[in-house]
PDB file of N, CA and C in Angstrom:
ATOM      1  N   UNK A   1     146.323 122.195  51.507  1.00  0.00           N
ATOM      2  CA  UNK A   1     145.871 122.033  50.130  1.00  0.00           C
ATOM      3  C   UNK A   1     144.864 123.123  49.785  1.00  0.00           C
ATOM      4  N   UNK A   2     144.660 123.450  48.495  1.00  0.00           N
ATOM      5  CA  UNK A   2     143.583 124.433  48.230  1.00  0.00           C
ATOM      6  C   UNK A   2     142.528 123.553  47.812  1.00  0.00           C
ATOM      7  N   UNK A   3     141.427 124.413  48.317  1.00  0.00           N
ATOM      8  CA  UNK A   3     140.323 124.303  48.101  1.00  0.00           C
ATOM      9  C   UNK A   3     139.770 123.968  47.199  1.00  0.00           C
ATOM     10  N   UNK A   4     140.312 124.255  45.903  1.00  0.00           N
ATOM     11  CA  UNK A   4     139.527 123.568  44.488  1.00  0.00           C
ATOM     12  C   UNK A   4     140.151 122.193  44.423  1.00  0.00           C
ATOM     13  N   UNK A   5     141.485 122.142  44.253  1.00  0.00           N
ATOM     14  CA  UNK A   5     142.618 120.902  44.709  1.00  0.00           C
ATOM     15  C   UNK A   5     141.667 119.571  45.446  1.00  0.00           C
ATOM     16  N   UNK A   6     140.705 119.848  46.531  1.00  0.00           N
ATOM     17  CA  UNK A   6     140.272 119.021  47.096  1.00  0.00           C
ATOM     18  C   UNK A   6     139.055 118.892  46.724  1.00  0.00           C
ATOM     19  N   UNK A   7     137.838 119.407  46.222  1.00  0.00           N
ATOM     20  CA  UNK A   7     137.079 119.312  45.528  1.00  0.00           C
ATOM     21  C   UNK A   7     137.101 118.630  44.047  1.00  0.00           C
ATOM     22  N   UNK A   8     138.424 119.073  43.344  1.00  0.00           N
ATOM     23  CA  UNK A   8     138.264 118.120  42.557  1.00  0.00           C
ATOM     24  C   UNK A   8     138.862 116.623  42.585  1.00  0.00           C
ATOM     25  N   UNK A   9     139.565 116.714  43.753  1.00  0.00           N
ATOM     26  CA  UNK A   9     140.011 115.131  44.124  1.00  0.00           C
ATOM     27  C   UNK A   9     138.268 114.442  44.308  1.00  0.00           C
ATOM     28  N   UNK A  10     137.734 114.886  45.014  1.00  0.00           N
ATOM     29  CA  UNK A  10     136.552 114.624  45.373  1.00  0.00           C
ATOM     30  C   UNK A  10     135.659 114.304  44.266  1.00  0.00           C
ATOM     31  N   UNK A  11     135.915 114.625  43.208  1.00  0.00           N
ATOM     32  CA  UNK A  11     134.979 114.685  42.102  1.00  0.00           C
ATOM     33  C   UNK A  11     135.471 113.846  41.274  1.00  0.00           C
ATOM     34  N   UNK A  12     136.773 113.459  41.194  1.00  0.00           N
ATOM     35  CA  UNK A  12     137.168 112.497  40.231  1.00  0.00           C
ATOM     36  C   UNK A  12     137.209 111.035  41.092  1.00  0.00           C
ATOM     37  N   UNK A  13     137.062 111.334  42.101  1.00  0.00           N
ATOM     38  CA  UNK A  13     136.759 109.880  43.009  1.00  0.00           C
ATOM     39  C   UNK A  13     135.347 109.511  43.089  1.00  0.00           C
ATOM     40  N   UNK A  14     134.298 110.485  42.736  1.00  0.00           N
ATOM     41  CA  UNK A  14     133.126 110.241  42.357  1.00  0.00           C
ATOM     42  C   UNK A  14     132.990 109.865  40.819  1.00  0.00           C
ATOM     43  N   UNK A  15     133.491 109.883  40.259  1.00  0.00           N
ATOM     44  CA  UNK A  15     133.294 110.189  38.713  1.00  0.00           C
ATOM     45  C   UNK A  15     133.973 108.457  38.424  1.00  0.00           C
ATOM     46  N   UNK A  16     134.927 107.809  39.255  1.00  0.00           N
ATOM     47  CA  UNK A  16     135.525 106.903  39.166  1.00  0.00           C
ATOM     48  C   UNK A  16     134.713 105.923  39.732  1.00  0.00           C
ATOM     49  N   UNK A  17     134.220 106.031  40.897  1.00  0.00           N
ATOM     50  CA  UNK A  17     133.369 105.422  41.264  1.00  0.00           C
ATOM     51  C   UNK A  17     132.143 105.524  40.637  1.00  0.00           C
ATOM     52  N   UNK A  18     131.463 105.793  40.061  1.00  0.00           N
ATOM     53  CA  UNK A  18     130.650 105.452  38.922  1.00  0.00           C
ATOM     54  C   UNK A  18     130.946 105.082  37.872  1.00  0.00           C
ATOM     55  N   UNK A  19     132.094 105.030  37.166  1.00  0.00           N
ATOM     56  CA  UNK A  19     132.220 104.479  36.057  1.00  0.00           C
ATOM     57  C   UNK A  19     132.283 102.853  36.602  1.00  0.00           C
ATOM     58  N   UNK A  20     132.767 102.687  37.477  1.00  0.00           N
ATOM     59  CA  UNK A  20     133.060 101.065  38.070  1.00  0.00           C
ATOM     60  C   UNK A  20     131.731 100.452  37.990  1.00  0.00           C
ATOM     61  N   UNK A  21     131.031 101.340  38.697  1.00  0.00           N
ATOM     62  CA  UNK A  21     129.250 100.627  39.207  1.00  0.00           C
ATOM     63  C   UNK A  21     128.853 100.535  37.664  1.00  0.00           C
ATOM     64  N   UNK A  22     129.013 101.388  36.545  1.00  0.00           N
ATOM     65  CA  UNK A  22     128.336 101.345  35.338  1.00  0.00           C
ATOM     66  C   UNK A  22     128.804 100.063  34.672  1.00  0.00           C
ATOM     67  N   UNK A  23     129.963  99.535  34.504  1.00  0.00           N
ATOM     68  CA  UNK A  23     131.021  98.437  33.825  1.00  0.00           C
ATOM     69  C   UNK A  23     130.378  97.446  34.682  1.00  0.00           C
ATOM     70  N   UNK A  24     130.147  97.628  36.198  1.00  0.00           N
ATOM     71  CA  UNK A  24     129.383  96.209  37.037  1.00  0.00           C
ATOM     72  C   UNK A  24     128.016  96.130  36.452  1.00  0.00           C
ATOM     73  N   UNK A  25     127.133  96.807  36.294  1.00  0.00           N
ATOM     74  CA  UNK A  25     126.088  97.038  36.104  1.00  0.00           C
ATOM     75  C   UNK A  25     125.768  95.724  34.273  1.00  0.00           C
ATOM     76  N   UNK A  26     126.659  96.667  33.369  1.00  0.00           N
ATOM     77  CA  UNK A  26     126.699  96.169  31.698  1.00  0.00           C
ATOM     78  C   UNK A  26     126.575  94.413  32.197  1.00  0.00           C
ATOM     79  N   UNK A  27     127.580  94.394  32.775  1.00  0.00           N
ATOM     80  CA  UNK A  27     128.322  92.856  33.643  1.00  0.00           C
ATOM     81  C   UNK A  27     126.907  92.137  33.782  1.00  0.00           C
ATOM     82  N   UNK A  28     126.714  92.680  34.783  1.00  0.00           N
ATOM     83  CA  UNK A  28     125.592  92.295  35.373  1.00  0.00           C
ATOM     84  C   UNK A  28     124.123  91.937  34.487  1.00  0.00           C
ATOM     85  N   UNK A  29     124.111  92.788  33.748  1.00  0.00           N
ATOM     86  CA  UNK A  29     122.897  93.193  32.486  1.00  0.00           C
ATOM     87  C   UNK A  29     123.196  91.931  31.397  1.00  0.00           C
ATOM     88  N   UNK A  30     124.793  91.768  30.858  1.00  0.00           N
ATOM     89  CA  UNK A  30     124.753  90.581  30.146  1.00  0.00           C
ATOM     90  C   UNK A  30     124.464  89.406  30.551  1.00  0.00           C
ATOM     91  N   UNK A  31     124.351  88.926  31.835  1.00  0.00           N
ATOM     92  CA  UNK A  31     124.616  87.609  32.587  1.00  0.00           C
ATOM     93  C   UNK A  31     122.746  87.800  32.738  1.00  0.00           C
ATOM     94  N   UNK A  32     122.339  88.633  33.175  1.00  0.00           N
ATOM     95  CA  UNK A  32     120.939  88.662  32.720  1.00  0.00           C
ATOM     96  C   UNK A  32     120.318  88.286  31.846  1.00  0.00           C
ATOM     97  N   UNK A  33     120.869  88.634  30.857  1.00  0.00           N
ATOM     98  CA  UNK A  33     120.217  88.317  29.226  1.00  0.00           C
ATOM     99  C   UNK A  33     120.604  86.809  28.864  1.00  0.00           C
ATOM    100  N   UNK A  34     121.942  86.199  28.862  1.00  0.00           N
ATOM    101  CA  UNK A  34     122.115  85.418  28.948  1.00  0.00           C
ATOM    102  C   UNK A  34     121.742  84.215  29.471  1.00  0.00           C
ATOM    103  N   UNK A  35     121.163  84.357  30.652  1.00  0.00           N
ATOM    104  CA  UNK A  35     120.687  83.530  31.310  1.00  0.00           C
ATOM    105  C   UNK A  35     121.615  82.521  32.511  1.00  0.00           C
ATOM    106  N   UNK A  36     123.233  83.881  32.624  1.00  0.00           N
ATOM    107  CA  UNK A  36     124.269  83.252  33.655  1.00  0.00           C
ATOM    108  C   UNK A  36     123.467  83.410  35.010  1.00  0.00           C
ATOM    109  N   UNK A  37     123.004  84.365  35.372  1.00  0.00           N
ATOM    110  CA  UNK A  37     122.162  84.807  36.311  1.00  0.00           C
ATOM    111  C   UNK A  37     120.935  84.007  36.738  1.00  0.00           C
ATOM    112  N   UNK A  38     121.096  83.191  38.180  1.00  0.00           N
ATOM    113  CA  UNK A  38     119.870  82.557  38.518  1.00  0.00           C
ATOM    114  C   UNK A  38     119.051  82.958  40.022  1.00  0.00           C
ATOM    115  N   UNK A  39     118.113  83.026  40.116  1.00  0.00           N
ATOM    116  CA  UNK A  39     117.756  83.341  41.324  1.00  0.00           C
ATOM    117  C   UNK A  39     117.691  82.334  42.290  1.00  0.00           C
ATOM    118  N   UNK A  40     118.303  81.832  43.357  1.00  0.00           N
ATOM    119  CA  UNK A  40     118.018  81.072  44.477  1.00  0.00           C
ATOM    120  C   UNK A  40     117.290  80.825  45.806  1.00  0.00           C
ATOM    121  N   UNK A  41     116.164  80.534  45.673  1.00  0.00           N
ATOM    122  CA  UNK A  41     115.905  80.373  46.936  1.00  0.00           C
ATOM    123  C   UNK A  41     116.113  79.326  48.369  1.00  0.00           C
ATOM    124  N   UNK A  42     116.016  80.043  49.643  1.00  0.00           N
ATOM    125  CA  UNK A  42     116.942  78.898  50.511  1.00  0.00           C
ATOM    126  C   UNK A  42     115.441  78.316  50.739  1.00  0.00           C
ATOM    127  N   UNK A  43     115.923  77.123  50.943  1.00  0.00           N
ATOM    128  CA  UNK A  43     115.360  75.767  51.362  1.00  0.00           C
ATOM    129  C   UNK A  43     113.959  75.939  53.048  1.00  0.00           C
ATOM    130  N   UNK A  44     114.666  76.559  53.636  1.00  0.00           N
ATOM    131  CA  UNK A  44     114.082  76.840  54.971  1.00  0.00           C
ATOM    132  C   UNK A  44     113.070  78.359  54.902  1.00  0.00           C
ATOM    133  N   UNK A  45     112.444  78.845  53.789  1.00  0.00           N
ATOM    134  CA  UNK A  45     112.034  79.596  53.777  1.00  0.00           C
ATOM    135  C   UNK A  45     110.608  79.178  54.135  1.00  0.00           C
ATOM    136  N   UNK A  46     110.025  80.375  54.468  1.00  0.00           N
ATOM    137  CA  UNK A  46     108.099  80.038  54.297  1.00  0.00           C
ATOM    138  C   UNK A  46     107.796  80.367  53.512  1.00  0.00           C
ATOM    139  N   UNK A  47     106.407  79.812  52.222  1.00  0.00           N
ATOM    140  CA  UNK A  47     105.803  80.361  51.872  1.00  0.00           C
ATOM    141  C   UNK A  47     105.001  81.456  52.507  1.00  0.00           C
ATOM    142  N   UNK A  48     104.873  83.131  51.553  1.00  0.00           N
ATOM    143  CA  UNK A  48     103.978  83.708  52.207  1.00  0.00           C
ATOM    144  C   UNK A  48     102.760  83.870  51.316  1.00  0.00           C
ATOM    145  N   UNK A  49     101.796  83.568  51.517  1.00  0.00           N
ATOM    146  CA  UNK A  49     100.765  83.668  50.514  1.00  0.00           C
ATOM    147  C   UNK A  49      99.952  84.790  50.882  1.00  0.00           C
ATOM    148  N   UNK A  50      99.252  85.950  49.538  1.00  0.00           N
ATOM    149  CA  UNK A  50      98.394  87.212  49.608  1.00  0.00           C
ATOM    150  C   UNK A  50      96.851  86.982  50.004  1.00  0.00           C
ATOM    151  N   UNK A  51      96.523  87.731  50.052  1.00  0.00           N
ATOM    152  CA  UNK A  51      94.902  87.414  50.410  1.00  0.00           C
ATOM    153  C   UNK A  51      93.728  86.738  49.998  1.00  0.00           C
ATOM    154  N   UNK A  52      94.552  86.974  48.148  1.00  0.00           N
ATOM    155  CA  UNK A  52      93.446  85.873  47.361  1.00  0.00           C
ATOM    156  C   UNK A  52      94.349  84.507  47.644  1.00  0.00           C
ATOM    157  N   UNK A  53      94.896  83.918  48.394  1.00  0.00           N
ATOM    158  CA  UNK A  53      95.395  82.895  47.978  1.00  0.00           C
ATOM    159  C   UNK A  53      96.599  82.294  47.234  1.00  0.00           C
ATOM    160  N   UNK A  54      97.159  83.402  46.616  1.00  0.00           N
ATOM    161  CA  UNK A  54      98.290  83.020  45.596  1.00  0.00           C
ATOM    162  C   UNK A  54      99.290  83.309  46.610  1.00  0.00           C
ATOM    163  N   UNK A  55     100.536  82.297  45.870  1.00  0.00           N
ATOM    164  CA  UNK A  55     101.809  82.320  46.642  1.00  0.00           C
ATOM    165  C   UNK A  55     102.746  83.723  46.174  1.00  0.00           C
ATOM    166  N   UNK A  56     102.856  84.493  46.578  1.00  0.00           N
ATOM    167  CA  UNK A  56     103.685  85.520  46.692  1.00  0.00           C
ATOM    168  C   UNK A  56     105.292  85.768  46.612  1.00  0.00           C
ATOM    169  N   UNK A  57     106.009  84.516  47.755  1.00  0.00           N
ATOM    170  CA  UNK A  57     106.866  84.669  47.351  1.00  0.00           C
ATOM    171  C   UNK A  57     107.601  83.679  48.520  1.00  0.00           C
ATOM    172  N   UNK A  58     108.889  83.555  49.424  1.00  0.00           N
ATOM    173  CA  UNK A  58     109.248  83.099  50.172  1.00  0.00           C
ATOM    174  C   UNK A  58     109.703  84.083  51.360  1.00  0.00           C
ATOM    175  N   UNK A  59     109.868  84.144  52.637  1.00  0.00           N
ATOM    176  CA  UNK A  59     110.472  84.629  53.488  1.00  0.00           C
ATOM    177  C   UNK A  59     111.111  83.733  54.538  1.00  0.00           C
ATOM    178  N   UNK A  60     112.755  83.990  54.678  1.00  0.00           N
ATOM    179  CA  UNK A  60     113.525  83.754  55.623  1.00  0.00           C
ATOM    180  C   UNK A  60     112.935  83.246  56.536  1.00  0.00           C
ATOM    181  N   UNK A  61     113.392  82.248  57.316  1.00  0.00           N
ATOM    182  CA  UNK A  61     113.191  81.732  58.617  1.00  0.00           C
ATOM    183  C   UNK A  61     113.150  82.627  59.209  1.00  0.00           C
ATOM    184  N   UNK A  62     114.293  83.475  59.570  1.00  0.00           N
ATOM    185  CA  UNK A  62     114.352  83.867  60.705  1.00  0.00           C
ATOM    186  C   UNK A  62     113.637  85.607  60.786  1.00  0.00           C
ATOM    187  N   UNK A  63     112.834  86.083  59.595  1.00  0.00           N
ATOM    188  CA  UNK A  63     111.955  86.646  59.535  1.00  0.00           C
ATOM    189  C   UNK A  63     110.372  86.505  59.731  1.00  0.00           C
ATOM    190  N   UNK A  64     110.431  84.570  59.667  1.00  0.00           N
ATOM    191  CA  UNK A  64     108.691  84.190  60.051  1.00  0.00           C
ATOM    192  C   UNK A  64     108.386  84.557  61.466  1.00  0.00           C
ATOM    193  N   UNK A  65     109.179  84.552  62.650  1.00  0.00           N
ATOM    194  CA  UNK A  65     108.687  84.604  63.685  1.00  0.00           C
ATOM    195  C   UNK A  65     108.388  86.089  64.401  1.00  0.00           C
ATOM    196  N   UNK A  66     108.658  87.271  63.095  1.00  0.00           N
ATOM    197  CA  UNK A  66     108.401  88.332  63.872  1.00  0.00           C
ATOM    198  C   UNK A  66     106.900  88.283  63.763  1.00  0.00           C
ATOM    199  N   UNK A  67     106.451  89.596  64.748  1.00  0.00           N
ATOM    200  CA  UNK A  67     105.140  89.462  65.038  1.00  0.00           C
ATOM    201  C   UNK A  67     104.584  90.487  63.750  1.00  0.00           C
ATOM    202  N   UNK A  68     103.039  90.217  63.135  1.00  0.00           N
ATOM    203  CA  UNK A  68     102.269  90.855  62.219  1.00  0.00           C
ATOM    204  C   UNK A  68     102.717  92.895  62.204  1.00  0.00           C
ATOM    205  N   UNK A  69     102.273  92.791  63.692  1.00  0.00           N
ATOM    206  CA  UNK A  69     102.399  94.460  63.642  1.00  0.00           C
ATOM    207  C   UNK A  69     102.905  94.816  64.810  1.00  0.00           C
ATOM    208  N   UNK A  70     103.971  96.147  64.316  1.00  0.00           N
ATOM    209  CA  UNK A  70     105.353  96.422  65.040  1.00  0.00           C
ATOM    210  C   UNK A  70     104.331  98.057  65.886  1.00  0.00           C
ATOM    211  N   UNK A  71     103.763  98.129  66.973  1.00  0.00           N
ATOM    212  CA  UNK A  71     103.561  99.829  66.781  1.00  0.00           C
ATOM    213  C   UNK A  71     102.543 100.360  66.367  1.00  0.00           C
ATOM    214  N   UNK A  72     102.237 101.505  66.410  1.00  0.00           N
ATOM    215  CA  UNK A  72     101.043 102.450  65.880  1.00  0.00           C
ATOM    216  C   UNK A  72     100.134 101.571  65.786  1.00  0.00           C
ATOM    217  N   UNK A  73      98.812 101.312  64.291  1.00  0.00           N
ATOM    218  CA  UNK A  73      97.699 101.180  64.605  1.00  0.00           C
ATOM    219  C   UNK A  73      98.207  99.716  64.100  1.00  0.00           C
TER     220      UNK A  73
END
């Protein structure tokens, strides 16, 4: 094959593949607005709470048991 031949295969398979992610994206953006879109959290999570006290957010089980600090200082 020549060389431009495959470059632009290459480019219209990029160009395709972004138009897909953009059409998922709109998708995605209406169900947002709408309010189809819910966030779930699992059941077995921990609270992790910040320094003043406030709850932050949840983390995975099976992320509570790693240790504080991995390394260096």
């Amino acid at each position: 094959m020549n060389q431009k031949t495959i470059i632009a295969l290459i480019l219209a398979v990029l160009v395709l593949v972004s138009v897909v992610q953009a059409f998922q994206l709109t998708s995605l953006r209406e169900k947002v607005k709408t309010g189809g879109l819910s966030l779930s959290s699992s059941s077995s999570g921990t609270s992790v709470a910040s320094s003043g006290g406030k709850t932050i957010g949840t983390v995975p089980s099976s992320v509570k048991d790693l240790p504080q600090m991995v390394g260096g200082c």
